[in-house]
N, C-alpha and C. Protein backbone atom coordinates (compact mmCIF):
# COMPACT_ATOMS: atom_id res chain seq x y z
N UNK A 1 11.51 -42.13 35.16
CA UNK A 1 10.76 -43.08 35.92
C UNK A 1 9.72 -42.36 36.76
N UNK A 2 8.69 -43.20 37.32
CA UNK A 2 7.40 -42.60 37.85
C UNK A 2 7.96 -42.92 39.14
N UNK A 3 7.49 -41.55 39.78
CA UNK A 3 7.47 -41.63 41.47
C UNK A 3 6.31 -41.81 41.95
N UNK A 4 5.52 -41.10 41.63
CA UNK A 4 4.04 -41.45 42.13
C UNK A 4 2.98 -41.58 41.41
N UNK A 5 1.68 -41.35 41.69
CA UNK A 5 0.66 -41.65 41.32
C UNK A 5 0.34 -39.90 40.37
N UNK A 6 0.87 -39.06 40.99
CA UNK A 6 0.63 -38.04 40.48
C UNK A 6 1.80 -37.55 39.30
N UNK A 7 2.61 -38.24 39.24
CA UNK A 7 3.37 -37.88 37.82
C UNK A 7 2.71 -37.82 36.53
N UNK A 8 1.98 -38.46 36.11
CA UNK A 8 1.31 -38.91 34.57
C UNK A 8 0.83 -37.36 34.68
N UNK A 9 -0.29 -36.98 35.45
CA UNK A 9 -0.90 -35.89 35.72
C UNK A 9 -0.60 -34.82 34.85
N UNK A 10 0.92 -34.47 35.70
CA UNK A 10 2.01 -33.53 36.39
C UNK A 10 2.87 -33.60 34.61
N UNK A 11 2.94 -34.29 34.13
CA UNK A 11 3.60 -34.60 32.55
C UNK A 11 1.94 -34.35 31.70
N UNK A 12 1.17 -34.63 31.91
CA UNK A 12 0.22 -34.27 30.58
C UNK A 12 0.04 -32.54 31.44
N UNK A 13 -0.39 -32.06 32.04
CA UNK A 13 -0.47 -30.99 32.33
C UNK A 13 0.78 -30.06 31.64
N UNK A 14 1.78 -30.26 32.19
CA UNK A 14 3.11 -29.89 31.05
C UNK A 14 3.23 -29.51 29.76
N UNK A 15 2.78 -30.89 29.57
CA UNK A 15 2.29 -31.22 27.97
C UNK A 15 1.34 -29.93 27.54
N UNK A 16 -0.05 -30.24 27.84
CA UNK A 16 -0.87 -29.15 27.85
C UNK A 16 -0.40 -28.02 27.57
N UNK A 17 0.21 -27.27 28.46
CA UNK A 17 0.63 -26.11 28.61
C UNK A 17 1.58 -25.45 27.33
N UNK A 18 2.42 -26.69 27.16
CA UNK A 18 3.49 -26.49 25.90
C UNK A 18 2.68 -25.96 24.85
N UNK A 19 1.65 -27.14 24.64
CA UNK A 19 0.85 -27.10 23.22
C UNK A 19 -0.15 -25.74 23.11
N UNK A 20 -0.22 -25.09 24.25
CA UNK A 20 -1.50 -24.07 24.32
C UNK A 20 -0.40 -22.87 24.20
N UNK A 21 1.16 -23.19 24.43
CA UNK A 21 1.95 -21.95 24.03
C UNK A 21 2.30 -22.29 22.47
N UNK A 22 2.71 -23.01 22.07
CA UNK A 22 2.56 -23.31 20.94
C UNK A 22 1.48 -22.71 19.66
N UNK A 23 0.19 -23.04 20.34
CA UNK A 23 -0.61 -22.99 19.37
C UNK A 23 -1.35 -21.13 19.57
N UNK A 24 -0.93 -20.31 20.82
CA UNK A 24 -0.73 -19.11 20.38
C UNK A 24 -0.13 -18.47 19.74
N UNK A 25 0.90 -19.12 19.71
CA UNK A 25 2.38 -18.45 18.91
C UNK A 25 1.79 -18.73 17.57
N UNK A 26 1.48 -19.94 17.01
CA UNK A 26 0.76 -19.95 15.25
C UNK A 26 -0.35 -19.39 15.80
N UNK A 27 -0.87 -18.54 16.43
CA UNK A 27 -2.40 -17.87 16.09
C UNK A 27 -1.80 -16.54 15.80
N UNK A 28 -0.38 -16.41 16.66
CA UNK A 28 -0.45 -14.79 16.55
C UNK A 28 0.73 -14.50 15.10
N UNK A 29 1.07 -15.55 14.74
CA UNK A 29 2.23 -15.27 13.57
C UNK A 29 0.74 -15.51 12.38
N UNK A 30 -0.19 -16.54 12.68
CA UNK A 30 -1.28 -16.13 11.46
C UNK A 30 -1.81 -14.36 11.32
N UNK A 31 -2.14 -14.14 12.51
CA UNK A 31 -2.30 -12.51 12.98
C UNK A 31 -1.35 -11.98 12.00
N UNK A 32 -0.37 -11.97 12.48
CA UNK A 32 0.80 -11.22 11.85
C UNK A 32 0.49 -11.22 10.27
N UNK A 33 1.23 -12.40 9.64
CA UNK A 33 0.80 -12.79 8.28
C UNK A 33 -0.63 -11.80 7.54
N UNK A 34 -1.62 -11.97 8.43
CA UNK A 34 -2.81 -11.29 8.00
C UNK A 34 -2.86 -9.93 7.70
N UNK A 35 -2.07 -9.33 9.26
CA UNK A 35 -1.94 -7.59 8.63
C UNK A 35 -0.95 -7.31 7.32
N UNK A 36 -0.15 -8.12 7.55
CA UNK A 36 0.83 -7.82 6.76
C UNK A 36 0.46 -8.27 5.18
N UNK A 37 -0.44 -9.02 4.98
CA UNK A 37 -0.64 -9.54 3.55
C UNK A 37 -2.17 -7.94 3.33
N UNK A 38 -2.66 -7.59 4.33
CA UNK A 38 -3.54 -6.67 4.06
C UNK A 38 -2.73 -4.96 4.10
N UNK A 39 -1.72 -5.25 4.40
CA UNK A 39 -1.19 -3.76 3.80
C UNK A 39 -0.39 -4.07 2.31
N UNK A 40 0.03 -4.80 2.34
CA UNK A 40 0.84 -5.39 1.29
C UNK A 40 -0.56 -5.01 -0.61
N UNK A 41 -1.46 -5.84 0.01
CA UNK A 41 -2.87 -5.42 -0.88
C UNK A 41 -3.19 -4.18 -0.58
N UNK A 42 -2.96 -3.09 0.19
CA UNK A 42 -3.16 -1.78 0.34
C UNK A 42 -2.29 -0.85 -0.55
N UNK A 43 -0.77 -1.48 -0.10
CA UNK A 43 0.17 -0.95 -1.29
C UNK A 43 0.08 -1.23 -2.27
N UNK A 44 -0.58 -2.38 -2.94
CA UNK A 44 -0.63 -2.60 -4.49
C UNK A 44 -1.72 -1.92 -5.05
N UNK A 45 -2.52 -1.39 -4.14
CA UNK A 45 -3.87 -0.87 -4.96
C UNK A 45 -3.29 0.36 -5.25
N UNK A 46 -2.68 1.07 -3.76
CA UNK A 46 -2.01 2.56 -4.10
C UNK A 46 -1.05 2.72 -5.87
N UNK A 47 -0.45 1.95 -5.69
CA UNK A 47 0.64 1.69 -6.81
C UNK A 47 -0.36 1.28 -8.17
N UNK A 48 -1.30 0.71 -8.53
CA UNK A 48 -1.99 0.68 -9.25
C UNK A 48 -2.99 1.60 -9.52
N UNK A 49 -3.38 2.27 -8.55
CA UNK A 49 -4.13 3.88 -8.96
C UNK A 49 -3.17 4.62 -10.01
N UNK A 50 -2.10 4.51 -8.88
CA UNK A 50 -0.87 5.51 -9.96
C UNK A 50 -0.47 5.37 -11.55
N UNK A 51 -0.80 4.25 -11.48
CA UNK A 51 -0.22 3.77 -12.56
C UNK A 51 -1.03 3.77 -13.25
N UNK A 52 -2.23 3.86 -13.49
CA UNK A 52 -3.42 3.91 -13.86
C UNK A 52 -3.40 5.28 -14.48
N UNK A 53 -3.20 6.75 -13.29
CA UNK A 53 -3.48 7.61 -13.46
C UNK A 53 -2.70 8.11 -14.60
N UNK A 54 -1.37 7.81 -14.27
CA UNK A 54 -0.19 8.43 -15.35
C UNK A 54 -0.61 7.52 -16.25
N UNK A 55 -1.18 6.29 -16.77
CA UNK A 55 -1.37 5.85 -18.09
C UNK A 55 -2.14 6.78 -19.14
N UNK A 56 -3.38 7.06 -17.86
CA UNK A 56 -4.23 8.42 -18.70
C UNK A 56 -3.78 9.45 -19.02
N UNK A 57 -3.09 9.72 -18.29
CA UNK A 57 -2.24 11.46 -18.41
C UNK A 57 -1.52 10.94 -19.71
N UNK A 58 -1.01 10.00 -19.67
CA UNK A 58 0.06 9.48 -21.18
C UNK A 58 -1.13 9.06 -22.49
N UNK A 59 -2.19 8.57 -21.90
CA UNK A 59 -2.85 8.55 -23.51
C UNK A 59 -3.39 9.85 -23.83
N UNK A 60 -4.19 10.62 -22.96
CA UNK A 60 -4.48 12.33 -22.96
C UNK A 60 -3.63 12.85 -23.72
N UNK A 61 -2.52 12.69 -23.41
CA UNK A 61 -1.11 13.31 -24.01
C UNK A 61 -0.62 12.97 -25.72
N UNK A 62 -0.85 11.69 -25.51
CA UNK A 62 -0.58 10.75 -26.78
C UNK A 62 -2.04 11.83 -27.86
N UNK A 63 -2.91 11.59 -27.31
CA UNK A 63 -4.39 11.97 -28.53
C UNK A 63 -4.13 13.43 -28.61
N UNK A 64 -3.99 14.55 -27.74
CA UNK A 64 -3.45 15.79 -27.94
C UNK A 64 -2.26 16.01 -28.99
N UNK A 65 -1.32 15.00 -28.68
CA UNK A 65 -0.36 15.53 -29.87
C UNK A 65 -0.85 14.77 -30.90
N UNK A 66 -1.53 13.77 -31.29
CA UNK A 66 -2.11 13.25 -32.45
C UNK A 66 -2.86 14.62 -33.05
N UNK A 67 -3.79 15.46 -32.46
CA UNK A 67 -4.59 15.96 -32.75
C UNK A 67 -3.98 16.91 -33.83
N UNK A 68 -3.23 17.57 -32.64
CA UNK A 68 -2.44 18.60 -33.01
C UNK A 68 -1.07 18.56 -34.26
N UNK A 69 -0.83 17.22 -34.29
CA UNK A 69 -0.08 17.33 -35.57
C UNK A 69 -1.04 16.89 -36.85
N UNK A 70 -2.03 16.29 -36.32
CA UNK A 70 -3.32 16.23 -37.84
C UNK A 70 -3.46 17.34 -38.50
N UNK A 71 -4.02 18.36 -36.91
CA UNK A 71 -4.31 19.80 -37.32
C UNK A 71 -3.31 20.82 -38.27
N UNK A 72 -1.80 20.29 -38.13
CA UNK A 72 -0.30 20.88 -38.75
C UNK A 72 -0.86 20.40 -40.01
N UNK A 73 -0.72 18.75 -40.02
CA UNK A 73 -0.99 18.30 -41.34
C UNK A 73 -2.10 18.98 -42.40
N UNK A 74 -2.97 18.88 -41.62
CA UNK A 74 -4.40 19.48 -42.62
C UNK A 74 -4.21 21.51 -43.31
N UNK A 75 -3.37 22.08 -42.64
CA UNK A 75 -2.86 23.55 -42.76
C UNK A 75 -1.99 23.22 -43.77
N UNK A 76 -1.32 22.58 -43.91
CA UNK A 76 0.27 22.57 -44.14
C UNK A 76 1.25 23.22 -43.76
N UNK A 77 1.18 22.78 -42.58
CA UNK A 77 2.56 23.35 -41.86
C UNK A 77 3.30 22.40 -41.30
């Protein structure tokens, strides 16, 4: 129940206050979310270099021994 003239005030001010803690808390968990989805894309690039790199090292590898058993073949050995 209302006591005075200054209650309504005294309750939206309240109010206010709730909603402006509120709506930092989703600014700073978006924050959050953000670094975290930008290292997350940091680690996948790392992990995809790699994987990249050793694919080459494995086809390098793959055409070297192709070469080299052509080269057996063509000798006969």
């Amino acid at each position: 129940m209302l006591m005075s003239s200054e209650d309504p005030r005294i309750i939206l001010e309240d109010v206010k206050e709730k909603f402006d803690t509120v709506i930092e808390a989703v600014n700073m968990v978006g924050e959050k979310l953000d670094r975290h989805a930008e290292e997350n894309r940091n680690g996948f690039d790392e992990v995809k270099k790699e994987i990249l790199g050793l694919r080459r090292g494995l086809n390098d590898h793959r055409q070297n021994t192709e070469l080299h058993t052509v080269r057996r073949r063509r000798k006969g050995i």
